[in-house]
N, C-alpha and C. Protein backbone atom coordinates (compact mmCIF):
# COMPACT_ATOMS: atom_id res chain seq x y z
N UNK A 1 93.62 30.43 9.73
CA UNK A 1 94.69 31.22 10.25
C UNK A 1 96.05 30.65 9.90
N UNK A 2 96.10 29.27 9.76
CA UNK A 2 97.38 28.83 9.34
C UNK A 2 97.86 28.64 7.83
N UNK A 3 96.60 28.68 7.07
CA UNK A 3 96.92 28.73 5.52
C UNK A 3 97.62 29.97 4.89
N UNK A 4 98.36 30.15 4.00
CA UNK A 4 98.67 31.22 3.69
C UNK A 4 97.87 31.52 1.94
N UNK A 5 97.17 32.61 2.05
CA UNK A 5 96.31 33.34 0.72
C UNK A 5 97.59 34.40 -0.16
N UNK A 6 96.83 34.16 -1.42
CA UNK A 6 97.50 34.65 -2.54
C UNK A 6 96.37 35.76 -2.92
N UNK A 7 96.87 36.65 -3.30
CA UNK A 7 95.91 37.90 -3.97
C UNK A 7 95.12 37.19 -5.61
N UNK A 8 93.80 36.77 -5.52
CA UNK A 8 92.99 37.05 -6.77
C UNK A 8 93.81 37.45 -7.94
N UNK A 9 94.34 38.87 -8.11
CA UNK A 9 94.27 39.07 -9.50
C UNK A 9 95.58 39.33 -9.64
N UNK A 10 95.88 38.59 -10.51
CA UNK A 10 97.38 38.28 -11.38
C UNK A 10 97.83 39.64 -11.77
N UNK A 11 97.06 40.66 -12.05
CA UNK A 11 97.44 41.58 -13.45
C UNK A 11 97.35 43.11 -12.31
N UNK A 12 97.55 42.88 -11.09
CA UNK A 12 97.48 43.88 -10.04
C UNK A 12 95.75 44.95 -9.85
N UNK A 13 94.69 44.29 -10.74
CA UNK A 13 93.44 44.40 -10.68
C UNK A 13 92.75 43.92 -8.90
N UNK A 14 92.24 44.79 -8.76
CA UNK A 14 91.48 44.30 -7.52
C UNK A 14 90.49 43.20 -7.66
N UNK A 15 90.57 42.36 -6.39
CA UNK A 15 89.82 41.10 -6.92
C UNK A 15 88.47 41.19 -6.81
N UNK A 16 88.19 42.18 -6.48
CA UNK A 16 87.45 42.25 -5.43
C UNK A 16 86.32 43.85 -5.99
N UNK A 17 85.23 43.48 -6.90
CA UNK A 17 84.38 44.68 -7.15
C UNK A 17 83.69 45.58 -6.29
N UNK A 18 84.37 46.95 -5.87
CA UNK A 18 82.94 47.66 -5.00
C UNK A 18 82.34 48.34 -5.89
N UNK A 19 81.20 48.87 -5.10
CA UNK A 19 80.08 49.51 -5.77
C UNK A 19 80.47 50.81 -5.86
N UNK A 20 80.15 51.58 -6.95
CA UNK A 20 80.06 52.98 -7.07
C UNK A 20 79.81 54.26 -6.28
N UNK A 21 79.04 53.83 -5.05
CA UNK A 21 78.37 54.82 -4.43
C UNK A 21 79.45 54.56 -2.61
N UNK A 22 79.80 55.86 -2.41
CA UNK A 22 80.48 56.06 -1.90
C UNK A 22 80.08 54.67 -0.33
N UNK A 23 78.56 55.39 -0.02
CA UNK A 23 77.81 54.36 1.09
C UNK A 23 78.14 52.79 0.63
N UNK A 24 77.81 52.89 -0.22
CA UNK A 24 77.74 51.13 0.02
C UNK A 24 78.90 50.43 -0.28
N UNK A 25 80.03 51.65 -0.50
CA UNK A 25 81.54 50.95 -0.47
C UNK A 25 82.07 51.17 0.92
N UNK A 26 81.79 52.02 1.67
CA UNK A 26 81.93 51.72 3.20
C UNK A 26 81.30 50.79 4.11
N UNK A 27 79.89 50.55 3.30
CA UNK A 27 78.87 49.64 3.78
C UNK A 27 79.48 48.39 4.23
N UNK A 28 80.27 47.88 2.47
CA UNK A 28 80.34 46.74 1.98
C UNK A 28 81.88 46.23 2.69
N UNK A 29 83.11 47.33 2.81
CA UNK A 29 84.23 47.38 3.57
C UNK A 29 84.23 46.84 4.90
N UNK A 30 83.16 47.87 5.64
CA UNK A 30 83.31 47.58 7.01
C UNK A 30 82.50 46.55 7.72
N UNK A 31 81.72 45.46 6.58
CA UNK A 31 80.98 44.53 7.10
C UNK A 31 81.55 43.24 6.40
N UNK A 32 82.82 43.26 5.96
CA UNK A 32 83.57 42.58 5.40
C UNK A 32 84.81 42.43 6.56
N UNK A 33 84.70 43.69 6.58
CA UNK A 33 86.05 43.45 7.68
C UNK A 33 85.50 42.73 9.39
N UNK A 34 83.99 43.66 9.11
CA UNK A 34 83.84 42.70 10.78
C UNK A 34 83.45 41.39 10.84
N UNK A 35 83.14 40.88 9.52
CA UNK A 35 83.11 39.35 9.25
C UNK A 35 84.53 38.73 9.66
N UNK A 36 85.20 39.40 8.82
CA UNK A 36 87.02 38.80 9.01
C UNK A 36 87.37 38.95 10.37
N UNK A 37 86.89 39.75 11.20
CA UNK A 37 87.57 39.77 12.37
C UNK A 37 86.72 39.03 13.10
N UNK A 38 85.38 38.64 13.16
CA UNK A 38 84.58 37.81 13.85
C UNK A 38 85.32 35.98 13.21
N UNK A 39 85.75 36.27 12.35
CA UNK A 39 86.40 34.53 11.89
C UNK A 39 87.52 34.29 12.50
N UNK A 40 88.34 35.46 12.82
CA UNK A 40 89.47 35.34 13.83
C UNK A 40 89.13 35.19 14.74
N UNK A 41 88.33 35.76 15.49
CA UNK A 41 88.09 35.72 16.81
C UNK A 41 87.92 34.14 17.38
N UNK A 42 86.89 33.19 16.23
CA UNK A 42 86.48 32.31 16.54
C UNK A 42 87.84 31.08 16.31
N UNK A 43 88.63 31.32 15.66
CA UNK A 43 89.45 30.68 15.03
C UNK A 43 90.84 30.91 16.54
N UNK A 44 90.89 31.97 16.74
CA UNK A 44 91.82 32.40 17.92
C UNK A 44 91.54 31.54 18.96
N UNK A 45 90.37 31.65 18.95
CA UNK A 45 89.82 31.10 20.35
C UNK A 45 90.16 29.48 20.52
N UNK A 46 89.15 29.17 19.18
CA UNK A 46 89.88 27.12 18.98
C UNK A 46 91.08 27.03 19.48
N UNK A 47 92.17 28.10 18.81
CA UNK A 47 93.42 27.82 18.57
C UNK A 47 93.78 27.54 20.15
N UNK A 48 93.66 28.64 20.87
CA UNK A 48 93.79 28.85 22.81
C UNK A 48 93.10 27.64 22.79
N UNK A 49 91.80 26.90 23.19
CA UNK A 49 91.18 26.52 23.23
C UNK A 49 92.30 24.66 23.27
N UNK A 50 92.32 24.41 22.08
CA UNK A 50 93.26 23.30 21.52
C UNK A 50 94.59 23.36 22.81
N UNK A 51 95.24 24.36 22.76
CA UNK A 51 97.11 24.37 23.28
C UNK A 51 96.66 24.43 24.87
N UNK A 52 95.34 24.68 25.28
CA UNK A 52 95.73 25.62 26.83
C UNK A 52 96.03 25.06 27.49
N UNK A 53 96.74 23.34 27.44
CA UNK A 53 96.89 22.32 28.55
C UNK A 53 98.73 22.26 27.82
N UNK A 54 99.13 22.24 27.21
CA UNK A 54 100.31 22.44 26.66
C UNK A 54 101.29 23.26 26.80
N UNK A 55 100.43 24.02 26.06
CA UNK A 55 101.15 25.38 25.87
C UNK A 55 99.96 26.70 26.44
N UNK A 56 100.20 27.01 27.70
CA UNK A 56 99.41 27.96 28.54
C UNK A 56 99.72 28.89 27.97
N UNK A 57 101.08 29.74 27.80
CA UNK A 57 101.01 30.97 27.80
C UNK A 57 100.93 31.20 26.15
N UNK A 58 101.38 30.50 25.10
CA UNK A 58 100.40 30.76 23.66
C UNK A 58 99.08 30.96 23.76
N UNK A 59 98.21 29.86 24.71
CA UNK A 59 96.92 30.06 24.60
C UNK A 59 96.36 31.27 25.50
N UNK A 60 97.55 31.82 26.49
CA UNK A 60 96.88 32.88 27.01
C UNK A 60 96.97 34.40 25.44
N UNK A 61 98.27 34.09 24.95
CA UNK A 61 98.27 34.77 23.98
C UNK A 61 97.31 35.08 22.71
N UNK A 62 96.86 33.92 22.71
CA UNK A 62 95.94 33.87 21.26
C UNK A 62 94.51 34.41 21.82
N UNK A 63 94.50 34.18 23.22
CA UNK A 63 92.99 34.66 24.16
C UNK A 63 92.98 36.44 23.77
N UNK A 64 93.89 36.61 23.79
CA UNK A 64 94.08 38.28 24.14
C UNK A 64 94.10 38.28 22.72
N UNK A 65 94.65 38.08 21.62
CA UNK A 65 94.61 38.34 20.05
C UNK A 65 92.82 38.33 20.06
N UNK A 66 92.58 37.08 19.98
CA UNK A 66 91.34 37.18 19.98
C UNK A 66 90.14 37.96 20.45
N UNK A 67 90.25 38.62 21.82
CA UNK A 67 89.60 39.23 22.35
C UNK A 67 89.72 40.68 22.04
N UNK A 68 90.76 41.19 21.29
CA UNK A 68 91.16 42.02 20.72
C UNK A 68 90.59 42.38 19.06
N UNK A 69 90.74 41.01 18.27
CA UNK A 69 90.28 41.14 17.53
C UNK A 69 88.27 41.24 17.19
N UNK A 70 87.94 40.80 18.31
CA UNK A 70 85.81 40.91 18.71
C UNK A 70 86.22 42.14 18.94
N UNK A 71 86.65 43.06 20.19
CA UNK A 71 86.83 44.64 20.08
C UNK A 71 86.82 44.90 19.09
N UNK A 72 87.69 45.10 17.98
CA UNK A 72 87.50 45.42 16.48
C UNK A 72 86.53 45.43 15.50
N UNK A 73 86.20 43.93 15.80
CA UNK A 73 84.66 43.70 14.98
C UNK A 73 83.53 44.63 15.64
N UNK A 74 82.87 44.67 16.67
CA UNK A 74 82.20 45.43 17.43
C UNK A 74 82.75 47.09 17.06
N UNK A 75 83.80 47.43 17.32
CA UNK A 75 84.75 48.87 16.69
C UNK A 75 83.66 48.77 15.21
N UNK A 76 84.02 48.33 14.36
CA UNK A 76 83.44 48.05 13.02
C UNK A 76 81.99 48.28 12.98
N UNK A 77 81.19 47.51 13.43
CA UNK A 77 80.05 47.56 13.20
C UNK A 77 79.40 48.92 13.76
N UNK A 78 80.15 49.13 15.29
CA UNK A 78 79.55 50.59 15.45
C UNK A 78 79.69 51.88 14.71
N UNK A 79 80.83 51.51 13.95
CA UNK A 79 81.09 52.70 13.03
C UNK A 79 79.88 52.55 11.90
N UNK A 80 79.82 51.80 11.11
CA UNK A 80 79.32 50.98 10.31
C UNK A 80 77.60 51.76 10.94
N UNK A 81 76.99 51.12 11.79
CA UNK A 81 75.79 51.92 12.44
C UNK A 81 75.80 53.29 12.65
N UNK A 82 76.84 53.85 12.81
CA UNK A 82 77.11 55.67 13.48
C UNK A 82 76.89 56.05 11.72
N UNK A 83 77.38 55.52 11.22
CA UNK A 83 76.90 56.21 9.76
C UNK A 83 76.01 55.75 8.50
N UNK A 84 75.32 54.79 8.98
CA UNK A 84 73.76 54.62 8.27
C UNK A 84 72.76 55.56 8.97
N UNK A 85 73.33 56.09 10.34
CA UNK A 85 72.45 56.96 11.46
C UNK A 85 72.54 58.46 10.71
N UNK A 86 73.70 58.42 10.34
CA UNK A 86 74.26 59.86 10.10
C UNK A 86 73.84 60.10 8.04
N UNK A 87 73.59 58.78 7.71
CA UNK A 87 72.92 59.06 5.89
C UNK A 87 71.32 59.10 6.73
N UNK A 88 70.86 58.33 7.35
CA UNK A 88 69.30 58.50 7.56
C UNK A 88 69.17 59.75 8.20
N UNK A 89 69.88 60.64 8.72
CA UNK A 89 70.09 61.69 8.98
C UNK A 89 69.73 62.77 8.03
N UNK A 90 70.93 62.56 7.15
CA UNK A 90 71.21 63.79 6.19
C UNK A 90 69.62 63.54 5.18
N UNK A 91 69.36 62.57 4.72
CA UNK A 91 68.21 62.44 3.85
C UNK A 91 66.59 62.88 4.57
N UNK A 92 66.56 62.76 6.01
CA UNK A 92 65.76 63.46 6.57
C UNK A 92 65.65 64.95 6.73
N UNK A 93 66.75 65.19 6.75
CA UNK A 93 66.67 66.66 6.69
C UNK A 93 66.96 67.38 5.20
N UNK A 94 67.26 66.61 3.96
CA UNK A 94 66.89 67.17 2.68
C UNK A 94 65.28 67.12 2.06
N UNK A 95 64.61 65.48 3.04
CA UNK A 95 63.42 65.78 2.51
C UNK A 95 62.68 66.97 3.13
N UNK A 96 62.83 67.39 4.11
CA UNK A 96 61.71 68.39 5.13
C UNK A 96 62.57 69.65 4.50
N UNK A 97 64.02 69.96 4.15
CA UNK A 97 64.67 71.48 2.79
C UNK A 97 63.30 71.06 1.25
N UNK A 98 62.96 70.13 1.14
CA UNK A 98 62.31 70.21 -0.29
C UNK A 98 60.88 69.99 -0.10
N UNK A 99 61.01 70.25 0.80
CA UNK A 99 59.23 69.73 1.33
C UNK A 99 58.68 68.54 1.03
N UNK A 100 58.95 67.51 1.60
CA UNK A 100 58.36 65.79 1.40
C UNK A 100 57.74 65.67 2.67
N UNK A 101 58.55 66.14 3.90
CA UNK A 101 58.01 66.56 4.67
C UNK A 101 56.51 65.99 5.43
């Protein structure tokens, strides 16, 4: 949280390859992002964790960032589940239109 990151690619290229197929670039997005927000969370928390005899009301601050940011991750993943529900969905009901059935 305290380091500061530089973007990968020099030449304004994404650093970063997704996949072709629409699913597994949402797949791959939103289980990336709830990684990142589960590393904050944990990182928030140290941070409170470290100051809360010091500095109380930062560490009450970074409590609430943090607890904010697990809402998010959790936000994430349920989306993330609502629509592997909603492709196992749609492919169930094209196999029983073509008869696999």
């Amino acid at each position: 949280m305290t380091e500061t990151c530089t973007p990968g690619a020099p030449d304004g290229e994404a650093s970063v390859t997704l996949p072709d197929d629409s699913m597994d670039r949402l797949r791959t997005m939103l289980m990336t992002q709830a990684t990142d927000l589960d590393v904050m969370f944990a990182e928030l928390i140290g941070k409170a964790a470290t100051n809360i005899d010091q500095w109380p009301t930062t560490a009450e601050r970074l409590v609430r960032l943090a607890l904010r940011a697990q809402s998010n991750c959790r936000a994430s993943l349920d989306t993330l589940a609502r629509a592997e529900r909603a492709l196992l969905r749609a492919r169930e009901r094209e196999a029983i239109r073509n008869g696999d059935a």
